[in-house]
PDB file of N, CA and C in Angstrom:
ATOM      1  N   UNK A   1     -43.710 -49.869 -54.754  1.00  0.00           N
ATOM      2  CA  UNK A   1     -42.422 -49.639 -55.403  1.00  0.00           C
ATOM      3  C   UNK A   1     -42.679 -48.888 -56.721  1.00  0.00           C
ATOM      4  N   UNK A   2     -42.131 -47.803 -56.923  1.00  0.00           N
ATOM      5  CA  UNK A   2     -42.290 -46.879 -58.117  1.00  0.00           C
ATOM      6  C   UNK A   2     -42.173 -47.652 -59.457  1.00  0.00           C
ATOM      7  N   UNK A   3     -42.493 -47.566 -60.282  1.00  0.00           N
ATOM      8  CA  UNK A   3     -42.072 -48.070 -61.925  1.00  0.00           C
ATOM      9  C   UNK A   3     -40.491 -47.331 -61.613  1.00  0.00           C
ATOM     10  N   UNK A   4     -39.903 -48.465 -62.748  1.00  0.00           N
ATOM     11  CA  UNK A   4     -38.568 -47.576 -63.098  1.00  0.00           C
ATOM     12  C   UNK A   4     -38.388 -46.725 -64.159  1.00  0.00           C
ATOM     13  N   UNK A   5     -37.365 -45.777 -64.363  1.00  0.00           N
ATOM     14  CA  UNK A   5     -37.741 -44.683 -65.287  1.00  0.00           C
ATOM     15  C   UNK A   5     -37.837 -45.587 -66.770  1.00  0.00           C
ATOM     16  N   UNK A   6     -38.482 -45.378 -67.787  1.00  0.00           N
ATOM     17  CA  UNK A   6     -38.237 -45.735 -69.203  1.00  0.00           C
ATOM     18  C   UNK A   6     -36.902 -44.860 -70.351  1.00  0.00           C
ATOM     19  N   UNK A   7     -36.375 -45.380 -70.860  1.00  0.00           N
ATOM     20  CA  UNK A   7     -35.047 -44.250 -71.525  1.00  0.00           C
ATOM     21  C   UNK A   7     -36.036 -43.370 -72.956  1.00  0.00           C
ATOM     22  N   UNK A   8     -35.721 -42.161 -72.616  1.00  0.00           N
ATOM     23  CA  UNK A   8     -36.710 -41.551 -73.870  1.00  0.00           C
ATOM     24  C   UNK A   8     -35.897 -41.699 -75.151  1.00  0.00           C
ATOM     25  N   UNK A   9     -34.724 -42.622 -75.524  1.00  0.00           N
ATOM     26  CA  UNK A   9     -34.022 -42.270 -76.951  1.00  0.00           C
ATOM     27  C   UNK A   9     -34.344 -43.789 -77.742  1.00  0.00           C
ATOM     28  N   UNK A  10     -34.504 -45.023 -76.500  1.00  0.00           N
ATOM     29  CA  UNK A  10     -34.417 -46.298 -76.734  1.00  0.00           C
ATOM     30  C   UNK A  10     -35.998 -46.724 -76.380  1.00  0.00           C
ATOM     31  N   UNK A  11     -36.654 -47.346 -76.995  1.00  0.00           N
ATOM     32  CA  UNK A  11     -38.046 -47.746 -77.193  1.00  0.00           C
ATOM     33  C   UNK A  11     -37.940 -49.185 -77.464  1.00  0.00           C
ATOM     34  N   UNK A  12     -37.711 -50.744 -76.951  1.00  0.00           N
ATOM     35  CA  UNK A  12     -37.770 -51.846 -77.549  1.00  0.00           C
ATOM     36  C   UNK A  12     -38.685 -51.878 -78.634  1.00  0.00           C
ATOM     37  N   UNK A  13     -38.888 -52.673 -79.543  1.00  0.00           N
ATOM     38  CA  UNK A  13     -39.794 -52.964 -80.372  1.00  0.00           C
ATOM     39  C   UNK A  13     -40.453 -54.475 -79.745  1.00  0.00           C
ATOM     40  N   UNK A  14     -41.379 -54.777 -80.511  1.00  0.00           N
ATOM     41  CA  UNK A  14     -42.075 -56.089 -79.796  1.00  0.00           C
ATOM     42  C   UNK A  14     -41.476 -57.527 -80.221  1.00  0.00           C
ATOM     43  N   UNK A  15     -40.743 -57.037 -81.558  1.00  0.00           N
ATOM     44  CA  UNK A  15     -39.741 -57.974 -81.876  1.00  0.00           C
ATOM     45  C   UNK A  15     -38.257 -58.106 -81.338  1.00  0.00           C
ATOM     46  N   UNK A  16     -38.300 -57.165 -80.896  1.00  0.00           N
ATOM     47  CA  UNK A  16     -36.740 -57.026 -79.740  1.00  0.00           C
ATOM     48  C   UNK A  16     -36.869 -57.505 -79.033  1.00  0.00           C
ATOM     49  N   UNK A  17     -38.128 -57.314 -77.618  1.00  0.00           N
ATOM     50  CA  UNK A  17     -38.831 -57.786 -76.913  1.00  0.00           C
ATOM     51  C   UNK A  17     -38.653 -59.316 -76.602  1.00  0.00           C
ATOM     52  N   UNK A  18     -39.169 -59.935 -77.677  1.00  0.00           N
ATOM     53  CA  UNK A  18     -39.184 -61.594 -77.712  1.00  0.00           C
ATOM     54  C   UNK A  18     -37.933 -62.112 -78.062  1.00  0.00           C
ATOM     55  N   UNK A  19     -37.109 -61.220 -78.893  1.00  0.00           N
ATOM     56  CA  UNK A  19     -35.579 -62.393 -79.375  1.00  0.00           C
ATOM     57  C   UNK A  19     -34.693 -61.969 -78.302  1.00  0.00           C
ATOM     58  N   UNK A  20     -35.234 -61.271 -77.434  1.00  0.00           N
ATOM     59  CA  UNK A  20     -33.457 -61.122 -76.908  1.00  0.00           C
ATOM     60  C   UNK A  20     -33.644 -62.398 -75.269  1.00  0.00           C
ATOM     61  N   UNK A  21     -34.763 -62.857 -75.113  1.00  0.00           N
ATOM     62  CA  UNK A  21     -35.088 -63.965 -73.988  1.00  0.00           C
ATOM     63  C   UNK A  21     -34.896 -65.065 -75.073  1.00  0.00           C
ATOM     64  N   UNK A  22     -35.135 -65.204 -75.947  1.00  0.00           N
ATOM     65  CA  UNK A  22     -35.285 -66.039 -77.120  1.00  0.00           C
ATOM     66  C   UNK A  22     -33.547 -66.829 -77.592  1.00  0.00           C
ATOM     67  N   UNK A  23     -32.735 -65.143 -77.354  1.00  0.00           N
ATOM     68  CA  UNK A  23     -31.244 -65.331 -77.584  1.00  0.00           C
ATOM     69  C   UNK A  23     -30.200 -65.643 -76.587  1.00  0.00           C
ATOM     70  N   UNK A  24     -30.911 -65.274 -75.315  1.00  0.00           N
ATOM     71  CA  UNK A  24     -30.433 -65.564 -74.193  1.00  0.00           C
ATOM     72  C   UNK A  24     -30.482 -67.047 -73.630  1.00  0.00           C
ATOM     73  N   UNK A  25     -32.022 -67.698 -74.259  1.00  0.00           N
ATOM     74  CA  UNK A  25     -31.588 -69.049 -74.192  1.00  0.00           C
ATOM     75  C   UNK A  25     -30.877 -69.753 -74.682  1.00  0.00           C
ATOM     76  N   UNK A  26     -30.738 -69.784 -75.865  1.00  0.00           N
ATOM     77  CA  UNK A  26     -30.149 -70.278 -76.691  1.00  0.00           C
ATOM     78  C   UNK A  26     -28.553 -70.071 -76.393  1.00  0.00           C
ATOM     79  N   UNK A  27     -28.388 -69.013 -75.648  1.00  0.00           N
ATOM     80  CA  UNK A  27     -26.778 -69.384 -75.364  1.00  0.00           C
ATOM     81  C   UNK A  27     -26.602 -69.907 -74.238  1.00  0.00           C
ATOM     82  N   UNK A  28     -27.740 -69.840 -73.226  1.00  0.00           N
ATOM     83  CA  UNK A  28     -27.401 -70.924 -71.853  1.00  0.00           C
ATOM     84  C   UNK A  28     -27.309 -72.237 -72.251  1.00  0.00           C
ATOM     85  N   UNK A  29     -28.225 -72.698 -73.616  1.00  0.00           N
ATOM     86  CA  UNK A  29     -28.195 -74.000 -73.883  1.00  0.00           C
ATOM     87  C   UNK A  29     -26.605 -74.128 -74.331  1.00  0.00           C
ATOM     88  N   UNK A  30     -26.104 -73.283 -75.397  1.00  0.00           N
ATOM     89  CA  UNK A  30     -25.087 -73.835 -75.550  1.00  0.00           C
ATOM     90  C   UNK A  30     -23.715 -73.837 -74.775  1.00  0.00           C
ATOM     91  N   UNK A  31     -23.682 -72.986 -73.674  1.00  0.00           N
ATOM     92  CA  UNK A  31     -22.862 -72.908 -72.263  1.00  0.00           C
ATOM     93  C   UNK A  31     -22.848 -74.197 -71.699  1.00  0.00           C
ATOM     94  N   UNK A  32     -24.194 -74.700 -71.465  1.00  0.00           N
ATOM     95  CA  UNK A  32     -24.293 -76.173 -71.173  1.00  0.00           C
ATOM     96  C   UNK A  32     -23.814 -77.104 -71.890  1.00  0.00           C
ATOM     97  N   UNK A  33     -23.930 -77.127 -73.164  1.00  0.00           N
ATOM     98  CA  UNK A  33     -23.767 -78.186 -73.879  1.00  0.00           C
ATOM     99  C   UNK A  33     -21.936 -78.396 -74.313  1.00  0.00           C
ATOM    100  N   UNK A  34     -21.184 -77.018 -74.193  1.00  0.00           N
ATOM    101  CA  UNK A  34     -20.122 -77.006 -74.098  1.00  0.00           C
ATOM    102  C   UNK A  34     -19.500 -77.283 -72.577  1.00  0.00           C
ATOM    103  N   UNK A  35     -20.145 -77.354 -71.271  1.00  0.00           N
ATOM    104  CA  UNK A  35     -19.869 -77.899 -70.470  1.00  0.00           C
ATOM    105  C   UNK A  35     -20.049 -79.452 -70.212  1.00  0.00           C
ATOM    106  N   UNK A  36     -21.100 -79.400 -70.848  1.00  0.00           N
ATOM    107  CA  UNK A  36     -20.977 -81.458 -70.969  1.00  0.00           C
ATOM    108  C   UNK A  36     -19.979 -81.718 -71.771  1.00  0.00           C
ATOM    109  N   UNK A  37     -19.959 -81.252 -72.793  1.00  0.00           N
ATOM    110  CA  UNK A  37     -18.464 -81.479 -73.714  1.00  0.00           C
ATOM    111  C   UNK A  37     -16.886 -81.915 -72.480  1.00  0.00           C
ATOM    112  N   UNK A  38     -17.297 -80.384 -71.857  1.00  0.00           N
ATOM    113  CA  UNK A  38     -15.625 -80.785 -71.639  1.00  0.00           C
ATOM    114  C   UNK A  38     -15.591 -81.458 -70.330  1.00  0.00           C
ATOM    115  N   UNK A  39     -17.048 -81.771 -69.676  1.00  0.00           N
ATOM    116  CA  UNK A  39     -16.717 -83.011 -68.353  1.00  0.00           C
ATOM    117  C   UNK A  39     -16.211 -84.502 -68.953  1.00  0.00           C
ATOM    118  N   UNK A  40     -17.766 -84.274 -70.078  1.00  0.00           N
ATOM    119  CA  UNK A  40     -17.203 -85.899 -71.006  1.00  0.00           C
ATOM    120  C   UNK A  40     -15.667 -86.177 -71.380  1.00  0.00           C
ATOM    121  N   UNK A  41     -15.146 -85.458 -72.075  1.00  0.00           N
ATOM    122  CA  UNK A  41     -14.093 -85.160 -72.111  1.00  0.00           C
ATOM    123  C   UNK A  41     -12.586 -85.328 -71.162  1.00  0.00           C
ATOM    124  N   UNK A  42     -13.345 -84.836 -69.742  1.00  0.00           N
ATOM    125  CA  UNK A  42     -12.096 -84.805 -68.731  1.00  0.00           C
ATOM    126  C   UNK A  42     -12.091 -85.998 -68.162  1.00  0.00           C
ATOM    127  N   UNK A  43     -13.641 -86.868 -68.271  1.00  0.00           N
ATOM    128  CA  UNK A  43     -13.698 -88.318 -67.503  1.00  0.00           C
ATOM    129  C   UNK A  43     -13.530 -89.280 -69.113  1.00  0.00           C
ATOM    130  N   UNK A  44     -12.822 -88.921 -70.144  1.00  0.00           N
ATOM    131  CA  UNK A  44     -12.443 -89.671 -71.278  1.00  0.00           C
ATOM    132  C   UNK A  44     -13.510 -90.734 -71.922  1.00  0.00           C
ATOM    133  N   UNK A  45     -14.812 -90.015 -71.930  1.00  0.00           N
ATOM    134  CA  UNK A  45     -16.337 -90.550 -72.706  1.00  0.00           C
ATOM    135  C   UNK A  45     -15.995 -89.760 -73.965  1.00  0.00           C
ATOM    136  N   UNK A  46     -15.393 -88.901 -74.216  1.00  0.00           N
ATOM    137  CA  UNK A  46     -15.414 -89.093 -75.734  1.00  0.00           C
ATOM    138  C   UNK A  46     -13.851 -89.482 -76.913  1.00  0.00           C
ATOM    139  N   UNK A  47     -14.061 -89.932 -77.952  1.00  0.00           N
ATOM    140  CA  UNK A  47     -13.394 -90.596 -78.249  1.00  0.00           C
ATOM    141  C   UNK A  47     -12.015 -89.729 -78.771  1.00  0.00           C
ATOM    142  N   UNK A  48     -10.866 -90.206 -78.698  1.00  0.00           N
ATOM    143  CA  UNK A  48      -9.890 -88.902 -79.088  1.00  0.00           C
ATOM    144  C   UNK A  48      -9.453 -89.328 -80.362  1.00  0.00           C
ATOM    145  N   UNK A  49      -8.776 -88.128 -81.043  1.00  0.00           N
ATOM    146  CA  UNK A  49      -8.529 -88.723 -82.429  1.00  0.00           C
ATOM    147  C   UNK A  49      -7.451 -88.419 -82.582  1.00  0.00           C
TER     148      UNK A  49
END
């Protein structure tokens, strides 16, 4: 299977590289954590005010 082309204007850096898997977790975690929110929530585990 060929390499795919590289873009000649855009070059990652090695620090781009690492934060953007870095940033991508960090929002699956919080996708999750706002989905436990609102199950807890719909089965009335958290407290209402």
């Amino acid at each position: 299977m060929p390499e795919p082309r590289r873009s000649k204007r855009f070059s990652p850096s090695s620090f781009t590289e690492k934060l953007v898997p870095v940033f991508l977790l960090v929002l699956v975690l919080v996708l999750l954590a706002v989905l436990v929110i609102i199950v807890l929530s719909l089965f009335g585990a958290t407290p209402s005010t």
